[in-house]
PDB file of N, CA and C in Angstrom:
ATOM      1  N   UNK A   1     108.066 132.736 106.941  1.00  0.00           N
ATOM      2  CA  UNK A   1     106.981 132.042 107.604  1.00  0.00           C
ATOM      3  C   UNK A   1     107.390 130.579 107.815  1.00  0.00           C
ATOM      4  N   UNK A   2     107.143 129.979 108.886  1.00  0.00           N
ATOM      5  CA  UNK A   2     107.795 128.744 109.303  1.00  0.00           C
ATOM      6  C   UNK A   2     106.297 128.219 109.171  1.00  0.00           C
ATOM      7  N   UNK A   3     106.243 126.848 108.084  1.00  0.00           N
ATOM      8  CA  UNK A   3     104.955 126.267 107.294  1.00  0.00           C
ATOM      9  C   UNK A   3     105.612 124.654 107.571  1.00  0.00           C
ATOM     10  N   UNK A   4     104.805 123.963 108.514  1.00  0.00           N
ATOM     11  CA  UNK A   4     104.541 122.503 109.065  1.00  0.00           C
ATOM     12  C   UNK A   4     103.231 121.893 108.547  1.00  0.00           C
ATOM     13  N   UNK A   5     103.663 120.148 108.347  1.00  0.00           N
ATOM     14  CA  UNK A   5     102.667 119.664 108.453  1.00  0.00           C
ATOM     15  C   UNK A   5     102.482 119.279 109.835  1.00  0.00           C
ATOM     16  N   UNK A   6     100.846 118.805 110.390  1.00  0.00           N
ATOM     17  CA  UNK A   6     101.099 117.588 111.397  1.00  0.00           C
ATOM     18  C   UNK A   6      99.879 116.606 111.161  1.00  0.00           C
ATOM     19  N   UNK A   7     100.402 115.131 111.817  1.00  0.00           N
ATOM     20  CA  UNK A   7      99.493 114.239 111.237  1.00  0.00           C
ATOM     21  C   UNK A   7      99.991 113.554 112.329  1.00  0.00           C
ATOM     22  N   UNK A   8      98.922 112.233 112.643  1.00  0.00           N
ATOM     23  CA  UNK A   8      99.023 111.617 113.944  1.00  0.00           C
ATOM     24  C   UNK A   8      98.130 110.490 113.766  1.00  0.00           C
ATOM     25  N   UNK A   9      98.359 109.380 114.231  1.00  0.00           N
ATOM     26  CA  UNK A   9      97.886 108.087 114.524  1.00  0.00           C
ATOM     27  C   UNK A   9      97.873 107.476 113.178  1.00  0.00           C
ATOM     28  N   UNK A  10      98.722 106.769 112.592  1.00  0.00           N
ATOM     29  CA  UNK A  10      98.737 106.507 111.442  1.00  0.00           C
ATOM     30  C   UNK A  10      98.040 104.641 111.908  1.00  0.00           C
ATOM     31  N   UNK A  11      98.466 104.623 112.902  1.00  0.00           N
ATOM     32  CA  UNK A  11      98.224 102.869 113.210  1.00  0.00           C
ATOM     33  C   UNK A  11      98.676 101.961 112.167  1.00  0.00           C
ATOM     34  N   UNK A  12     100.176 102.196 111.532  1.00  0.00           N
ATOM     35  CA  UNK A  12     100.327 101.061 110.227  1.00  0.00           C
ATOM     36  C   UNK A  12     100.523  99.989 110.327  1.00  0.00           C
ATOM     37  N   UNK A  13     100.016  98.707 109.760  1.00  0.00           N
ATOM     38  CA  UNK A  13      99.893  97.143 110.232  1.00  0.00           C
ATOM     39  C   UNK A  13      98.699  96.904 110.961  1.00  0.00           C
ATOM     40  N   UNK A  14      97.749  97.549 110.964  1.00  0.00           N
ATOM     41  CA  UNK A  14      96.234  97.361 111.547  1.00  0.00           C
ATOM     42  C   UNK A  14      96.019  96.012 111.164  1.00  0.00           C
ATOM     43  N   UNK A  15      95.401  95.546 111.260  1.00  0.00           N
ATOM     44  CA  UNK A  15      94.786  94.177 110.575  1.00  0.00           C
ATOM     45  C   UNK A  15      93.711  94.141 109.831  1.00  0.00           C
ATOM     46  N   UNK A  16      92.775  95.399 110.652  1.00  0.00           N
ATOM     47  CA  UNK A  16      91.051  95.475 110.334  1.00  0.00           C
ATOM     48  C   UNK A  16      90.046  94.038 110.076  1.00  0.00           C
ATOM     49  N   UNK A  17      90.679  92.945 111.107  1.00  0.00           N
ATOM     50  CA  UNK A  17      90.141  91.946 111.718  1.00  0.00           C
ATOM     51  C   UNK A  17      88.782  91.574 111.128  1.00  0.00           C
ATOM     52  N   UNK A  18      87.582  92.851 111.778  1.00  0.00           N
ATOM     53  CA  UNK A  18      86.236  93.300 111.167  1.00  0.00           C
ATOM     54  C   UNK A  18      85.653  93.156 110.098  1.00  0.00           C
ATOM     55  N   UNK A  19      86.749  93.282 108.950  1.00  0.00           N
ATOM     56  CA  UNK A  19      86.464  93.559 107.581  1.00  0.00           C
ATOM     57  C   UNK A  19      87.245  92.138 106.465  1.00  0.00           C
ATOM     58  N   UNK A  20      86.190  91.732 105.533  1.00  0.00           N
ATOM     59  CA  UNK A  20      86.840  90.826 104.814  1.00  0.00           C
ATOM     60  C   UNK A  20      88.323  90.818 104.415  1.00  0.00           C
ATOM     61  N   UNK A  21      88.721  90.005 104.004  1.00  0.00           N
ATOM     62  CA  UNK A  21      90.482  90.105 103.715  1.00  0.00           C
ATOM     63  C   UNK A  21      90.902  91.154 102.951  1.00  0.00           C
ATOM     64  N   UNK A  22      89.940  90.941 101.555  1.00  0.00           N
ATOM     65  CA  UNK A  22      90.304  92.067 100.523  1.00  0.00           C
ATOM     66  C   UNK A  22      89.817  93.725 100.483  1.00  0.00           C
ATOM     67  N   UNK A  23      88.747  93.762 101.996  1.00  0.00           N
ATOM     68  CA  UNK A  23      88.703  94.851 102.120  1.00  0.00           C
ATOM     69  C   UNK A  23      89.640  95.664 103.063  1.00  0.00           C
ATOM     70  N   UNK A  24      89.695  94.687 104.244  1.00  0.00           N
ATOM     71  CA  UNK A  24      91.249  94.896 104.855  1.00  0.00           C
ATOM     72  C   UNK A  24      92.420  95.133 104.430  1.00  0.00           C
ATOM     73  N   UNK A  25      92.704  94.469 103.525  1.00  0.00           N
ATOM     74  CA  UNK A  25      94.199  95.024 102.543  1.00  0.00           C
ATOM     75  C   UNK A  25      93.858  96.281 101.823  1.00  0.00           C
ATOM     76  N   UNK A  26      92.765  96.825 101.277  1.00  0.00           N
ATOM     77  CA  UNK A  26      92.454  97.834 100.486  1.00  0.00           C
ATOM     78  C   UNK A  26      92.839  99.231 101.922  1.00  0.00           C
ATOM     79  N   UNK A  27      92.458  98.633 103.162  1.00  0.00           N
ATOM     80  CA  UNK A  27      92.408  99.651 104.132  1.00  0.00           C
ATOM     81  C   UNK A  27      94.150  99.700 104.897  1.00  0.00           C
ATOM     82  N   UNK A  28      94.696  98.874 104.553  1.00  0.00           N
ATOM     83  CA  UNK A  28      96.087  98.892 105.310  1.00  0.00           C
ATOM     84  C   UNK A  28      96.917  99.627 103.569  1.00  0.00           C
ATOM     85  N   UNK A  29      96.384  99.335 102.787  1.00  0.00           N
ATOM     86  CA  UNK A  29      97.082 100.209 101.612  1.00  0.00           C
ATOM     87  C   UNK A  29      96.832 101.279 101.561  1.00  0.00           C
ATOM     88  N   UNK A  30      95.960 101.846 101.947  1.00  0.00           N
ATOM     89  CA  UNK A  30      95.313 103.193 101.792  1.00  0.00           C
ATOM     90  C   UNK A  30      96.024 104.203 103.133  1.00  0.00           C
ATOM     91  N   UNK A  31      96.548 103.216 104.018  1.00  0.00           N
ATOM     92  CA  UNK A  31      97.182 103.734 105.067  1.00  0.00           C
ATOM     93  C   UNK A  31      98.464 103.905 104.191  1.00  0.00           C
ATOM     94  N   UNK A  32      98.727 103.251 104.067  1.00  0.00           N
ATOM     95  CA  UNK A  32     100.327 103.571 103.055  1.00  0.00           C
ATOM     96  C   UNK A  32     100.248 104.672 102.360  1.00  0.00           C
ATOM     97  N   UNK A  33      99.256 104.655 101.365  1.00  0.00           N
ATOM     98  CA  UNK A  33      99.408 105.702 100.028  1.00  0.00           C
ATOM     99  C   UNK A  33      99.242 106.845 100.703  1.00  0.00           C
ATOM    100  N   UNK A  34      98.748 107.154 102.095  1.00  0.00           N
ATOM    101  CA  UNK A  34      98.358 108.388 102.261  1.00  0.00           C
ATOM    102  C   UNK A  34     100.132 108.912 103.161  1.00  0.00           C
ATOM    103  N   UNK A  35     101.045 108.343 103.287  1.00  0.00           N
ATOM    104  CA  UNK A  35     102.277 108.720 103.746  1.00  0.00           C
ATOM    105  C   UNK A  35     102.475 109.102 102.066  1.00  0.00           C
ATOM    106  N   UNK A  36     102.469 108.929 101.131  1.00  0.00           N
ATOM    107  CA  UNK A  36     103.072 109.696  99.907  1.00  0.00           C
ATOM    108  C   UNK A  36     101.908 111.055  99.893  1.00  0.00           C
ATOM    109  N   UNK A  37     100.476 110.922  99.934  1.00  0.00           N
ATOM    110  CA  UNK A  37      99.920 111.742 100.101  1.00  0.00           C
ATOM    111  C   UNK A  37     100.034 113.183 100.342  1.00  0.00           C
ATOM    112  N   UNK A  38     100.897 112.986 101.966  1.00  0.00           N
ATOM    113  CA  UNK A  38     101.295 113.603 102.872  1.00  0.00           C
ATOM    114  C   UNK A  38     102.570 114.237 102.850  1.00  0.00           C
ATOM    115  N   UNK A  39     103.526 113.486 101.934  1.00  0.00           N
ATOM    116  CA  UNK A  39     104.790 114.236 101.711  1.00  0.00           C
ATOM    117  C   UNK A  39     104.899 115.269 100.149  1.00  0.00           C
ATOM    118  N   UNK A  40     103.317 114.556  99.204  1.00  0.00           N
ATOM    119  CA  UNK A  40     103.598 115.663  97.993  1.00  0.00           C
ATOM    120  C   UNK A  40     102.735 117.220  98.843  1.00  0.00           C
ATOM    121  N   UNK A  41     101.934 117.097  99.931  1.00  0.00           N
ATOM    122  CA  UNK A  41     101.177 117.892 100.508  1.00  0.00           C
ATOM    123  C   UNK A  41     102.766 119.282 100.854  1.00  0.00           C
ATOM    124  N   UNK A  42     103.654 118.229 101.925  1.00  0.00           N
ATOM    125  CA  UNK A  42     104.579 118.965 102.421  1.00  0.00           C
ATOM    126  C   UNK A  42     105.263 119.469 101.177  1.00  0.00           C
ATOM    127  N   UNK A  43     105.667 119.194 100.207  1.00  0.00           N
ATOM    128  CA  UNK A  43     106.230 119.346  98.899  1.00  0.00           C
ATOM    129  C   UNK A  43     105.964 121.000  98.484  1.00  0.00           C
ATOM    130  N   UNK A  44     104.333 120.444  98.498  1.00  0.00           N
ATOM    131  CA  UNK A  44     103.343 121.501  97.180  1.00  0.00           C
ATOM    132  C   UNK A  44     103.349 123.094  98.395  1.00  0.00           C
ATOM    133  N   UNK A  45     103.126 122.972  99.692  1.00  0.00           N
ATOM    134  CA  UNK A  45     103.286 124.118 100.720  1.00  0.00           C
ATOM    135  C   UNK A  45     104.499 124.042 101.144  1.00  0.00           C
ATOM    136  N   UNK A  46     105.583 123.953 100.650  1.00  0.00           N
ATOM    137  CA  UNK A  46     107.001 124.247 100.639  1.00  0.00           C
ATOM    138  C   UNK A  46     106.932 123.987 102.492  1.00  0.00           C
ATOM    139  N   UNK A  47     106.298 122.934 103.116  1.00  0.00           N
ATOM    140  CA  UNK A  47     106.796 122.680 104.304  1.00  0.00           C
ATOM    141  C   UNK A  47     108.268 122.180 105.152  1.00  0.00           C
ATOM    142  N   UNK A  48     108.580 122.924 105.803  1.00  0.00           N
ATOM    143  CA  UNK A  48     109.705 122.735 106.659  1.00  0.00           C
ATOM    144  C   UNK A  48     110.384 121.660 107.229  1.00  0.00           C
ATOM    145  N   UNK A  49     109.159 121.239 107.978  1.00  0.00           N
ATOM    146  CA  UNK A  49     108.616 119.857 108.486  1.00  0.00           C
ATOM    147  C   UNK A  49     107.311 119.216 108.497  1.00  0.00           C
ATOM    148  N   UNK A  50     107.618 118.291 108.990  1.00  0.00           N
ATOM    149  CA  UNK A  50     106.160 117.313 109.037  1.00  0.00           C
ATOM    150  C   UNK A  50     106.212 116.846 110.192  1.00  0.00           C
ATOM    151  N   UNK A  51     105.235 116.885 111.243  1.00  0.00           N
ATOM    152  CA  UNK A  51     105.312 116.130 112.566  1.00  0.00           C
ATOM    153  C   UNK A  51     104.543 115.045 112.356  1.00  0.00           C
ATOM    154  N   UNK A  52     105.064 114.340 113.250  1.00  0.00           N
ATOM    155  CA  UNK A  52     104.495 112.595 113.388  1.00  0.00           C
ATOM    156  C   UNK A  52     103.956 112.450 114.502  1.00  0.00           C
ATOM    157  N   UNK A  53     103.389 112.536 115.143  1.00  0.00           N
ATOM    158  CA  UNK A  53     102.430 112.738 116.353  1.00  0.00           C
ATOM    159  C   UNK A  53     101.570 111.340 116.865  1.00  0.00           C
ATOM    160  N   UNK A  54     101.727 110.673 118.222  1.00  0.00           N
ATOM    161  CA  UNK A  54     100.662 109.812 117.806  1.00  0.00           C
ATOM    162  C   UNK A  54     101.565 108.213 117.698  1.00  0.00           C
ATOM    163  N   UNK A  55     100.849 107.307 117.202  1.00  0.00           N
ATOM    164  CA  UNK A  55     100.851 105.710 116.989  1.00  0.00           C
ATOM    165  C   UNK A  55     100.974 105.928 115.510  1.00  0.00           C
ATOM    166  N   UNK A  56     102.416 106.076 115.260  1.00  0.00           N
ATOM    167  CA  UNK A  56     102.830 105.294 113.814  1.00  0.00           C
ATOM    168  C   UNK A  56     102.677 104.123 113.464  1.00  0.00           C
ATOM    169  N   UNK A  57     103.114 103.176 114.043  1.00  0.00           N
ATOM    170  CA  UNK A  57     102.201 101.411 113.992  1.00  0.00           C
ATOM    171  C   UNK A  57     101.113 101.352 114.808  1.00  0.00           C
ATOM    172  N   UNK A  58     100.241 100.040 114.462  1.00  0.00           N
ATOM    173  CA  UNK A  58      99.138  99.546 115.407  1.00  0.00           C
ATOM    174  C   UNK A  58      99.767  99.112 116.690  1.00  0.00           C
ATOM    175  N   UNK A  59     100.546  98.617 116.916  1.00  0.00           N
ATOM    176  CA  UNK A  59     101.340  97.781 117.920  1.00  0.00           C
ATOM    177  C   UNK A  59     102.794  97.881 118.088  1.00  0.00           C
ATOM    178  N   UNK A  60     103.198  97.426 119.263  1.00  0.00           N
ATOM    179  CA  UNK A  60     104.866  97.747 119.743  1.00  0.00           C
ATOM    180  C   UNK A  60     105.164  96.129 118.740  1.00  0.00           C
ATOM    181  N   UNK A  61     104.492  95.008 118.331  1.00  0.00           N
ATOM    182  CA  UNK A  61     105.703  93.976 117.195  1.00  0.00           C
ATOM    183  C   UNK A  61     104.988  94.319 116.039  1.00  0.00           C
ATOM    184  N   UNK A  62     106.213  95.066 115.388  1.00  0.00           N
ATOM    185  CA  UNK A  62     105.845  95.901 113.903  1.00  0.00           C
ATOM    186  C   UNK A  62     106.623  94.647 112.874  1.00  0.00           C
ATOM    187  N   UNK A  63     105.883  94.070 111.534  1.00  0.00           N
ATOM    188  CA  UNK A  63     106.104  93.181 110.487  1.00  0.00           C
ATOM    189  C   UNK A  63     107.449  94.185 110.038  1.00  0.00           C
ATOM    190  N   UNK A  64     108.668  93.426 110.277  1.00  0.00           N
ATOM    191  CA  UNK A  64     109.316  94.005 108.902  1.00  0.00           C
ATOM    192  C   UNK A  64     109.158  94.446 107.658  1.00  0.00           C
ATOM    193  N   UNK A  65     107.813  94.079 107.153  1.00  0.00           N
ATOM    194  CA  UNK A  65     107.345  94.572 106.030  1.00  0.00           C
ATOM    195  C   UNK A  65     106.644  96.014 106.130  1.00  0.00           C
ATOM    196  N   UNK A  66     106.151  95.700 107.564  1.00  0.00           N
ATOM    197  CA  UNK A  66     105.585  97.157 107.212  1.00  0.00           C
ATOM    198  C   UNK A  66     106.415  98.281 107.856  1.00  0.00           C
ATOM    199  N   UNK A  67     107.512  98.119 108.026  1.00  0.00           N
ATOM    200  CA  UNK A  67     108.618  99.066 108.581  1.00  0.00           C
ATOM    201  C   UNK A  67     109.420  99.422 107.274  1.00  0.00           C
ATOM    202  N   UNK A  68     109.479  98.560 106.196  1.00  0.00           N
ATOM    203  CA  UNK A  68     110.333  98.598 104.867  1.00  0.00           C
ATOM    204  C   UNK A  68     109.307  99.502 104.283  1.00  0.00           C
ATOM    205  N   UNK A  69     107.774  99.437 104.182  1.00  0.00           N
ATOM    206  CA  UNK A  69     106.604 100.060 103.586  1.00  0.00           C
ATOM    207  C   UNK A  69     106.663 101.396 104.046  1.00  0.00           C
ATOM    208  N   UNK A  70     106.664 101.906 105.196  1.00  0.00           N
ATOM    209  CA  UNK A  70     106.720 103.185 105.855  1.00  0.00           C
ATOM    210  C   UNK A  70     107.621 103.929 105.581  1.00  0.00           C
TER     211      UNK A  70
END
């Protein structure tokens, strides 16, 4: 049986502008933790692959930091 994940629009480096500073960082981390999330997922269903589908960053000028984070 050929067993994939897929996941799409991750938008990493959002800013969340909207939202106070420290709730904004709680929401650009939570974008992070869920890429480990996502790979013990592929792990635990012995997946093949994982597709990436979609807006991996918020924007085409990605922070070196959050390219080292990803």
């Amino acid at each position: 049986m050929f067993v994939f994940l897929h996941t799409a629009d991750w938008q990493l480096g959002k800013p969340f502008g909207a939202f106070p500073q420290e709730k904004a960082a709680l929401l650009r981390d939570a974008r992070l933790s869920s890429i480990d999330r996502l790979a013990d997922a592929a792990r635990r269903h012995d997946a093949s692959h994982v597709v990436v589908a979609g807006d991996v960053f918020d924007g085409e000028l990605v922070a070196d930091g959050d390219i080292a984070k990803a």
